[in-house]
Protein backbone atom coordinates (compact mmCIF):
# COMPACT_ATOMS: atom_id res chain seq x y z
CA UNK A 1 -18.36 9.11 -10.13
CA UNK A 2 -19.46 8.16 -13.78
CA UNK A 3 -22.13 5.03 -13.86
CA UNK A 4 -20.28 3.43 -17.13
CA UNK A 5 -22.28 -0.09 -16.46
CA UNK A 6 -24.29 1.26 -19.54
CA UNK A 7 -21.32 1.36 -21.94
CA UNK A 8 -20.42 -2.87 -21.73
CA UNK A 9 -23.24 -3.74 -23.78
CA UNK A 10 -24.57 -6.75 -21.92
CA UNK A 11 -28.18 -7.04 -20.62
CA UNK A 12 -29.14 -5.94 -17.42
CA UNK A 13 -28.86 -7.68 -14.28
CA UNK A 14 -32.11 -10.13 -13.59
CA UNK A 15 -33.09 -11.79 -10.74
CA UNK A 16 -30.72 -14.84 -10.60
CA UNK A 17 -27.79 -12.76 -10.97
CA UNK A 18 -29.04 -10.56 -7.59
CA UNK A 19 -29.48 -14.45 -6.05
CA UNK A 20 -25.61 -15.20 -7.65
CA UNK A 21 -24.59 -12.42 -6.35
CA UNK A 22 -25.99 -12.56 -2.47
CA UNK A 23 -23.46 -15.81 -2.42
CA UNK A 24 -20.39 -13.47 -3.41
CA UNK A 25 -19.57 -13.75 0.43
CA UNK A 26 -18.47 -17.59 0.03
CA UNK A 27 -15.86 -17.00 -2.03
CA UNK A 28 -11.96 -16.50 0.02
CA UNK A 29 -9.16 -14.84 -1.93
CA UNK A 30 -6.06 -15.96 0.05
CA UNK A 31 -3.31 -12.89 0.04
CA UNK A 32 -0.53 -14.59 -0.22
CA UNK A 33 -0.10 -15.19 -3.36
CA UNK A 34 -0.90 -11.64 -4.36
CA UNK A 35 1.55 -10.79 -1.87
CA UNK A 36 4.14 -12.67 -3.45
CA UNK A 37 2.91 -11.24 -6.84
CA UNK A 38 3.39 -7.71 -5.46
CA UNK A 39 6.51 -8.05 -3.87
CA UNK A 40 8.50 -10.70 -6.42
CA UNK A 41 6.71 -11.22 -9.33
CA UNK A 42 5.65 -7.78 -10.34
CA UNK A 43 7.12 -5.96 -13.38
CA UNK A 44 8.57 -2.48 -13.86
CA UNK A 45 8.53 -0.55 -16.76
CA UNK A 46 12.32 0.49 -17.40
CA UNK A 47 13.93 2.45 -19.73
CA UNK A 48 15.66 0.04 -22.63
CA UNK A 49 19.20 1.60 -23.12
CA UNK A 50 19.94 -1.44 -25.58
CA UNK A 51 20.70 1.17 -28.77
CA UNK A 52 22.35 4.19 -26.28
CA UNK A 53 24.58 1.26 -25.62
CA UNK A 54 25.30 0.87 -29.39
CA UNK A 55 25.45 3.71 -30.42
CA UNK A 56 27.52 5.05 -27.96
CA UNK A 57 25.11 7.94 -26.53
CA UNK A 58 23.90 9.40 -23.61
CA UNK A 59 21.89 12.21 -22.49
CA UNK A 60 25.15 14.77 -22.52
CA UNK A 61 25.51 13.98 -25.99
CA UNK A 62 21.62 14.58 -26.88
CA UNK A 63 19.88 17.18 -28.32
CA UNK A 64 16.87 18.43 -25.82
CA UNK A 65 13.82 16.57 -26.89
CA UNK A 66 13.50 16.09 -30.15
CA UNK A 67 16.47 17.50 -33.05
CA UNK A 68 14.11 18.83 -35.30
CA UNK A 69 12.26 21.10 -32.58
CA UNK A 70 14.78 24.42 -32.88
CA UNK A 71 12.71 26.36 -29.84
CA UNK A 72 13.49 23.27 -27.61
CA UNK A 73 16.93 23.07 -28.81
CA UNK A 74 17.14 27.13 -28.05
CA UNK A 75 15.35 25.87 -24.37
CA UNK A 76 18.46 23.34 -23.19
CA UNK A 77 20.91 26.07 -24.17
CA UNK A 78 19.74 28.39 -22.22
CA UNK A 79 19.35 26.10 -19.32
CA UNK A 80 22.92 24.74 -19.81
CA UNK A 81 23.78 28.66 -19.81
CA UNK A 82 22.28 28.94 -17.00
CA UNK A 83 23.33 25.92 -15.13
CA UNK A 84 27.20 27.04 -15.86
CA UNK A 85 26.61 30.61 -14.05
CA UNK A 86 24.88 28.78 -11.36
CA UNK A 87 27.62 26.47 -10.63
CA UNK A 88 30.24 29.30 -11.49
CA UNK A 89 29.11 31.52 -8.60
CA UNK A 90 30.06 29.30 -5.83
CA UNK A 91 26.53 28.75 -5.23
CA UNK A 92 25.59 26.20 -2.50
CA UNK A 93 24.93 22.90 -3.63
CA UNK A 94 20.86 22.48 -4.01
CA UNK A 95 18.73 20.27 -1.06
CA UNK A 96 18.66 17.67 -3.61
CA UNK A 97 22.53 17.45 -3.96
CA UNK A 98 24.37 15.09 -1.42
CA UNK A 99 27.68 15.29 -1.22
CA UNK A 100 30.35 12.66 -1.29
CA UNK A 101 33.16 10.82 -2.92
CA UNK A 102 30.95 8.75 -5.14
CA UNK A 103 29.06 12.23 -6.27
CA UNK A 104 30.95 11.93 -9.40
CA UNK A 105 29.05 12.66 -12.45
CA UNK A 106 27.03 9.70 -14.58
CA UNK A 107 25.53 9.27 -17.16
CA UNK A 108 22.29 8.33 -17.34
CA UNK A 109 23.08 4.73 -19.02
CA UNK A 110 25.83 3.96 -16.68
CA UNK A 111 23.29 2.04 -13.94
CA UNK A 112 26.01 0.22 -12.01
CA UNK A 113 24.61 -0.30 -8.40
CA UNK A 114 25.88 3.07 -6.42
CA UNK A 115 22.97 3.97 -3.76
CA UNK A 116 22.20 0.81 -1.83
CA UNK A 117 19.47 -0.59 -3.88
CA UNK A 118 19.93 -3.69 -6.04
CA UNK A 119 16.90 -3.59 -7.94
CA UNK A 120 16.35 -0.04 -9.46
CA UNK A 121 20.15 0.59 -9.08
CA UNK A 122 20.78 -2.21 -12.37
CA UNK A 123 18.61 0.01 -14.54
CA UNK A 124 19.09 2.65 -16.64
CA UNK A 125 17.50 6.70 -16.06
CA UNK A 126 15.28 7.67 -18.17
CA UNK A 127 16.24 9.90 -20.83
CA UNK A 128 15.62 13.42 -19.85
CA UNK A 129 16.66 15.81 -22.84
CA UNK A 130 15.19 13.96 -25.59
CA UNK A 131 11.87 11.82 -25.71
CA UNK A 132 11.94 7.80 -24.67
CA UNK A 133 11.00 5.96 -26.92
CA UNK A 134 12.31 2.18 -26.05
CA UNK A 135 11.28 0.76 -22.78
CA UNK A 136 11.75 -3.32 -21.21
CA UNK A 137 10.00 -4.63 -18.46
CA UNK A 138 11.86 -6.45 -15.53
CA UNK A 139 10.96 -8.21 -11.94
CA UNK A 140 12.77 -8.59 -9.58
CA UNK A 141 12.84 -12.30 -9.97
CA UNK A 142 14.08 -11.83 -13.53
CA UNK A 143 17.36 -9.44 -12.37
CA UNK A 144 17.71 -12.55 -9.84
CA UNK A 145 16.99 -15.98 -11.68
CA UNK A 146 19.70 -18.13 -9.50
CA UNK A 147 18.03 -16.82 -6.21
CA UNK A 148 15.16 -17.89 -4.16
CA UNK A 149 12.46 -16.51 -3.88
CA UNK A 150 12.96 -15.40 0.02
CA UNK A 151 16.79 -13.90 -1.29
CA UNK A 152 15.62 -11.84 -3.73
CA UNK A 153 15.66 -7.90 -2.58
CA UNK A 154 12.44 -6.13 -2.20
CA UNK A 155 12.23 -2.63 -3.81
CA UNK A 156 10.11 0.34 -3.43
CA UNK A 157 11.71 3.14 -5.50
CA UNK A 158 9.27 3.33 -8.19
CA UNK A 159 6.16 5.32 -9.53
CA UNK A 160 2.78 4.15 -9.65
CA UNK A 161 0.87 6.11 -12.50
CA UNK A 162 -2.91 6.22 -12.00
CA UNK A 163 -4.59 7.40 -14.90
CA UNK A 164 -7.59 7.19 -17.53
CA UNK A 165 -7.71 4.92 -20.63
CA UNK A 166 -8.67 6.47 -23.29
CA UNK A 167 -11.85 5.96 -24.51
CA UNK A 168 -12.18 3.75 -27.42
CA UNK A 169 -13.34 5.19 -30.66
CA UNK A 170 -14.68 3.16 -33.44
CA UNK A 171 -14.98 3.27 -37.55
CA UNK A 172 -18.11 3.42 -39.29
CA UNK A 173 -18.24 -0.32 -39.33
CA UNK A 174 -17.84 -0.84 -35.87
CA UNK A 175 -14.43 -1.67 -36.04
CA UNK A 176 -12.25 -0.54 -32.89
CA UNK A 177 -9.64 2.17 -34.24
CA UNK A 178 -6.14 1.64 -32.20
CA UNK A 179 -3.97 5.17 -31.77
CA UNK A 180 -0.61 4.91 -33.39
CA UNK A 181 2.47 4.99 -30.98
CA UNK A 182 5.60 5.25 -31.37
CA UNK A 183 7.12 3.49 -28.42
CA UNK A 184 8.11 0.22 -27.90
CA UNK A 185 8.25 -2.19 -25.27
CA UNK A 186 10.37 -5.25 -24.95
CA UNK A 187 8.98 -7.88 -22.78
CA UNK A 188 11.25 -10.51 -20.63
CA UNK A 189 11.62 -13.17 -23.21
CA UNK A 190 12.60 -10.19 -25.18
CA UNK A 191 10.12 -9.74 -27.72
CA UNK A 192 9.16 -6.48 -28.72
CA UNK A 193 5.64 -5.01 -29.27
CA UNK A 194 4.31 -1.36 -29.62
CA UNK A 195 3.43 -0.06 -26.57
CA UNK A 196 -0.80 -0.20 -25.35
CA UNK A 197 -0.38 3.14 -23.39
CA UNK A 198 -0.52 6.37 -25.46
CA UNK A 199 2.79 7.61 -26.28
CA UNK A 200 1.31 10.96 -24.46
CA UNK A 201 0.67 9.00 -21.11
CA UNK A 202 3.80 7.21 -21.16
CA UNK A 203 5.95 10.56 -22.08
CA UNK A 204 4.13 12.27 -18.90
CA UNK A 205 5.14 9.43 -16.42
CA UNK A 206 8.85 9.40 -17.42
CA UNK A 207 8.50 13.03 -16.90
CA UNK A 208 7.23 12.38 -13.55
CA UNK A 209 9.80 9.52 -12.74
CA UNK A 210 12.87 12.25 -13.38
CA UNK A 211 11.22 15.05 -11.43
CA UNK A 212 11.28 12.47 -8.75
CA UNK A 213 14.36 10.92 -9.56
CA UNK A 214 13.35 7.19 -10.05
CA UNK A 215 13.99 5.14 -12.71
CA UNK A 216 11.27 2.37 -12.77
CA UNK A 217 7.27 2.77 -13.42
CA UNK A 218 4.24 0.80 -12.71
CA UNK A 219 1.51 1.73 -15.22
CA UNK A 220 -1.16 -1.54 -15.30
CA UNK A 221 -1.55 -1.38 -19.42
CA UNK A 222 2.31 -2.35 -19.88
CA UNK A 223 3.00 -4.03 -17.00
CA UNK A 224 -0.11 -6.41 -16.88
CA UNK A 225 -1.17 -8.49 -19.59
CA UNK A 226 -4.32 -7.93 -21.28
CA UNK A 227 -5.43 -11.46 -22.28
CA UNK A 228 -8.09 -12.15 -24.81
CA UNK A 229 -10.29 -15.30 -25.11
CA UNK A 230 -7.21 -17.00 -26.82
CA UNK A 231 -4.37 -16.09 -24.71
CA UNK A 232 -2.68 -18.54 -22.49
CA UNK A 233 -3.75 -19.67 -18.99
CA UNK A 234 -0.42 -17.73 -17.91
CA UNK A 235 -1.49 -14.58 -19.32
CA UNK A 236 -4.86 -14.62 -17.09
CA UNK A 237 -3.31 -15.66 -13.78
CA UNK A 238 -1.20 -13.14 -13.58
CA UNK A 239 -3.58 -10.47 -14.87
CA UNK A 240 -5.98 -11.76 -12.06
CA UNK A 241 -3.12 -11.77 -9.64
CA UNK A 242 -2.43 -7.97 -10.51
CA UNK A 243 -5.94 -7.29 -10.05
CA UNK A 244 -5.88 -8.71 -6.60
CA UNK A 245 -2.99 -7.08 -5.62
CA UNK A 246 -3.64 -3.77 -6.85
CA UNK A 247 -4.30 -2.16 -3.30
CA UNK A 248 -0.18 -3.44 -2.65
CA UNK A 249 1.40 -1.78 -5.63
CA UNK A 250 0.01 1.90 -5.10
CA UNK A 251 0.50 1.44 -1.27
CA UNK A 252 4.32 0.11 -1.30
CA UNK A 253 4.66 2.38 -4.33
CA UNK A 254 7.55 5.43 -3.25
CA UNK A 255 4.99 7.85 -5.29
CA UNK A 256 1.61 7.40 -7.40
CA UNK A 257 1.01 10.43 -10.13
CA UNK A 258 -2.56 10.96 -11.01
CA UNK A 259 -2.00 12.43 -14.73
CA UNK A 260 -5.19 14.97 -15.67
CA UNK A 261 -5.54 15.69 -18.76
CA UNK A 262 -6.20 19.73 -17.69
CA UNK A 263 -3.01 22.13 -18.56
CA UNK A 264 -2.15 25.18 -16.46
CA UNK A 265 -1.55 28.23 -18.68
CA UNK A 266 -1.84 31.11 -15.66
CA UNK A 267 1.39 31.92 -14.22
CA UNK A 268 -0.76 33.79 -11.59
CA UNK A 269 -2.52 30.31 -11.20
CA UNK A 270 0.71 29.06 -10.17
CA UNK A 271 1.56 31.37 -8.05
CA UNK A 272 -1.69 31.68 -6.15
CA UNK A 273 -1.45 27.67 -5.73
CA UNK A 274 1.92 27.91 -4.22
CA UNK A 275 0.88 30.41 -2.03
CA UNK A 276 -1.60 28.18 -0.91
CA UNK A 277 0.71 25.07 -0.23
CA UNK A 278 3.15 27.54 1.28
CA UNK A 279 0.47 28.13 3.73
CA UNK A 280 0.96 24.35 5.00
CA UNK A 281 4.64 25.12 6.46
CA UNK A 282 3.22 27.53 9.13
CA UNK A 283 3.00 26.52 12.18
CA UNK A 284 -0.09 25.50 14.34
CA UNK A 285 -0.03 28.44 16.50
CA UNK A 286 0.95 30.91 14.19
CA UNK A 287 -2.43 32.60 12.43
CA UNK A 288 -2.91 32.04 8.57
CA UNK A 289 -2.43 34.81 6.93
CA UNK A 290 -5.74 36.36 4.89
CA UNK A 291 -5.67 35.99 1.53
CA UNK A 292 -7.04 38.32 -0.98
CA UNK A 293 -9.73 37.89 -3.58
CA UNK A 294 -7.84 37.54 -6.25
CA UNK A 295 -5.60 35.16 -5.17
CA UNK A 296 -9.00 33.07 -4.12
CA UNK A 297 -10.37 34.24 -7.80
CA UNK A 298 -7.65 31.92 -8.89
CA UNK A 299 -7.73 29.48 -6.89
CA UNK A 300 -11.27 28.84 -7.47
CA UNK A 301 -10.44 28.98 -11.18
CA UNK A 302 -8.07 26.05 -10.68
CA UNK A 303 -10.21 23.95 -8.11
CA UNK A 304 -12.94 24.19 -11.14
CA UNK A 305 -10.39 22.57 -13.63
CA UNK A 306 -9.17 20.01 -11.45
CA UNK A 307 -12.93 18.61 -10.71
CA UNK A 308 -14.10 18.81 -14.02
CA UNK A 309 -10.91 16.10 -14.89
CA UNK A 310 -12.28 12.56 -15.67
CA UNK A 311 -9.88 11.15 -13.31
CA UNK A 312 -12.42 12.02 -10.90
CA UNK A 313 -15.44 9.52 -12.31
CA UNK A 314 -13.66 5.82 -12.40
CA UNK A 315 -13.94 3.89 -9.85
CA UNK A 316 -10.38 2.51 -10.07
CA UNK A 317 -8.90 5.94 -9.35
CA UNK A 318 -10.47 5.81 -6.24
CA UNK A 319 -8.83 2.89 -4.88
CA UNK A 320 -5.31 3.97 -6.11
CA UNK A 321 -5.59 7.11 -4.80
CA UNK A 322 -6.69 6.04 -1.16
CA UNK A 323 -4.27 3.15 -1.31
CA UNK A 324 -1.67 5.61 -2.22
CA UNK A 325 -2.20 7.88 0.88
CA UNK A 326 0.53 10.72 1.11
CA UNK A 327 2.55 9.79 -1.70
CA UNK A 328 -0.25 10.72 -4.04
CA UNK A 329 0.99 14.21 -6.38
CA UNK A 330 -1.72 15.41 -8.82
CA UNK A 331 0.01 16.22 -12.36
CA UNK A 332 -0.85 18.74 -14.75
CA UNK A 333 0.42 19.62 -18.54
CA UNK A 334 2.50 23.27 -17.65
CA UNK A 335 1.52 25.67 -20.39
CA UNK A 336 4.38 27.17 -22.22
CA UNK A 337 6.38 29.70 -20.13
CA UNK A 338 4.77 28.74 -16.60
CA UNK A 339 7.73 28.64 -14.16
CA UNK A 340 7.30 26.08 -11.57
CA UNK A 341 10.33 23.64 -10.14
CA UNK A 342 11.35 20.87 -11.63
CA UNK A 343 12.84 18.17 -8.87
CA UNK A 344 10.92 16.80 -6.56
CA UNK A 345 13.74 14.14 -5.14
CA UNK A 346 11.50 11.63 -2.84
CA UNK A 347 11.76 11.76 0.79
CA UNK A 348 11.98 7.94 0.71
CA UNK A 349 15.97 7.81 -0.08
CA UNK A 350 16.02 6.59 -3.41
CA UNK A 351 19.20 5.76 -4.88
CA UNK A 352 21.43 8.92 -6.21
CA UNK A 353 20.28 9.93 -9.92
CA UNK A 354 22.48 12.00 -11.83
CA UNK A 355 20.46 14.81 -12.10
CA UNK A 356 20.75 15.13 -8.31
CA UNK A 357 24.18 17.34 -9.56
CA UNK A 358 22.40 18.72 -12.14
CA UNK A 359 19.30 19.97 -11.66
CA UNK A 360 18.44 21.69 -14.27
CA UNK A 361 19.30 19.54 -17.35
CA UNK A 362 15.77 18.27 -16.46
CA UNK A 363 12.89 20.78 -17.74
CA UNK A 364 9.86 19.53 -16.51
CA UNK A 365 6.68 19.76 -18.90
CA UNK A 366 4.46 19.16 -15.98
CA UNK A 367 3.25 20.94 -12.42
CA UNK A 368 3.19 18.32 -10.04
CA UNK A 369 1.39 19.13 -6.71
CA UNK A 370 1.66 16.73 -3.54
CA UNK A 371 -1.79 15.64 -1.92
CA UNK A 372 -1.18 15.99 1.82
């Protein structure tokens, strides 16, 4: 882990702070009101549907990603072609599929309740042939503002993204430079700023949330504040609040994505790594099979990649990864051309997405591997 206590540019610790610090035991943080943070007062990064609702458009009427990007157009035809000869064939319906009267087809935007859930059910999916760009946040006490507190419904079905801010980078003066974005984010009295999170990081974790089929996100740079010496007393409380209840919101989280910043380009790689995972379905008293050295060449290739990442040296990554136990997947950038699969519906029963019927409109640009 990286000792960064260098970079804050304050003086070293001296002797009263060691005595300060020996008191640090005194101090009791009562739960509950982190508690109720986590459960109540906690936001969600949602996708903001406000001009698909406009403009009359959803993802059937989109071009993939981005118009102006012919090979990804060329990509979503070819998936549509292939989608049609799947369902043509009188192929089974996929694991993910479940079948029913309500399995009609909807579109993304149309986020009437339908799977049990009356939190993440009221939002919108996130786009998944074209980039997001707009985003909201919501709590549950927000969806709910005639209900109390104890009547609001608790909700699970999101992603927790646990990742690396970037690190800053400054002009010759001194002067912090800030990364242009393009998204947007429009808070709950409905102003709207540009987003703190990279457009990059935030792309990555939508990405995620369709693979998995979920709809809300939890990354702490848009859903917690970041007060300043001169923001409101508000602003702080809840930030501190957050903080406390960190541990909660990775552990109640349906999944947490660690996003590295390493990108697999080695469709061997790939393969060698799911031959590995594969090996985790046999049986206890069945003996592993041996693999071969180049299958281990690869392997080792990948295990180098994955702890040279600078997820790896913050502290905080440590804590949301232990907090999120099981539901922890590692992502990776897929190089162009890597094959890999796309859905990874959650074992956790989230509410029925629409690409559950369509599985391949989504195109994943990332390799997402479980932790077990």
């Amino acid at each position: 882990m990286e000792d960064d206590l260098g970079k804050t540019g304050l003086p070293p610790l001296g002797v009263e702070d060691i005595e300060k610090m020996k008191d640090l035991w005194k101090f009791s943080i009562r739960r509950s009101a982190a508690e109720t943070w986590a459960y109540r007062d906690i936001k969600f990064l949602v996708y903001d549907d406000t001009d698909d609702e406009m403009k009359g458009g959803t993802d059937d009427e989109q071009p993939f990603y981005d118009s102006e990007d012919e090979a990804a157009t060329l990509q979503r035809a070819i998936e549509m072609s292939l989608e049609t000869e799947h369902n043509s064939s009188g192929a089974e319906p996929s694991q993910h599929t479940e079948t029913g009267p309500s399995d009609q087809h909807q579109s993304p935007n149309d986020h009437k309740p339908s799977g049990g859930c009356d939190i993440c059910c009221n939002v919108p999916e996130f786009p998944y042939t074209r980039k997001a760009r707009t985003f909201r946040l919501i709590s549950p006490a927000s969806l709910y503002p005639d209900r109390d507190l104890e009547q609001i419904p608790l909700c699970t079905h999101y992603v927790a993204v646990s990742y690396c801010w970037p690190e800053p980078i400054f002009d010759g003066q001194g002067q912090l430079l800030k990364t242009p974005v393009e998204c947007k984010v429009r808070d709950l009295d409905g102003t709207v700023r540009d987003a703190r999170a990279l457009d990059d990081v935030l792309g990555r974790a939508v990405d995620f949330a369709n693979c998995m089929g979920l709809r809300m996100i939890w990354i702490d740079q848009e859903c917690l504040p970041q007060p300043t010496d001169q923001s409101p007393d508000e602003e702080k409380e809840y930030q501190q609040l957050g903080v406390q209840a960190m541990d909660l919101v990775y552990n109640r989280a349906c999944v947490t994505v660690g996003l590295h910043a390493g990108t697999i380009v080695d469709q061997n790689q790939v393969n060698a790594l799911r031959t590995l995972i594969s090996l985790s379905e046999i049986g206890e008293l069945r003996p592993l099979p041996r693999l071969n050295s180049l299958i281990l060449d690869y392997l080792y290739s990948f295990l180098g990649m994955v702890t040279s990442d600078r997820w790896y040296t913050r502290a905080w990554v440590v804590q949301e990864s232990i907090s999120a136990g099981v539901g922890l997947f590692l992502s990776f950038r897929r190089g162009e051309g890597i094959e890999y699969p796309s859905s990874l519906r959650s074992s956790r029963n989230p509410p029925k997405h629409s690409l559950d019927l369509h599985p391949l409109r989504h195109s994943s640009q990332l390799i997402n591997i479980q932790v077990d």
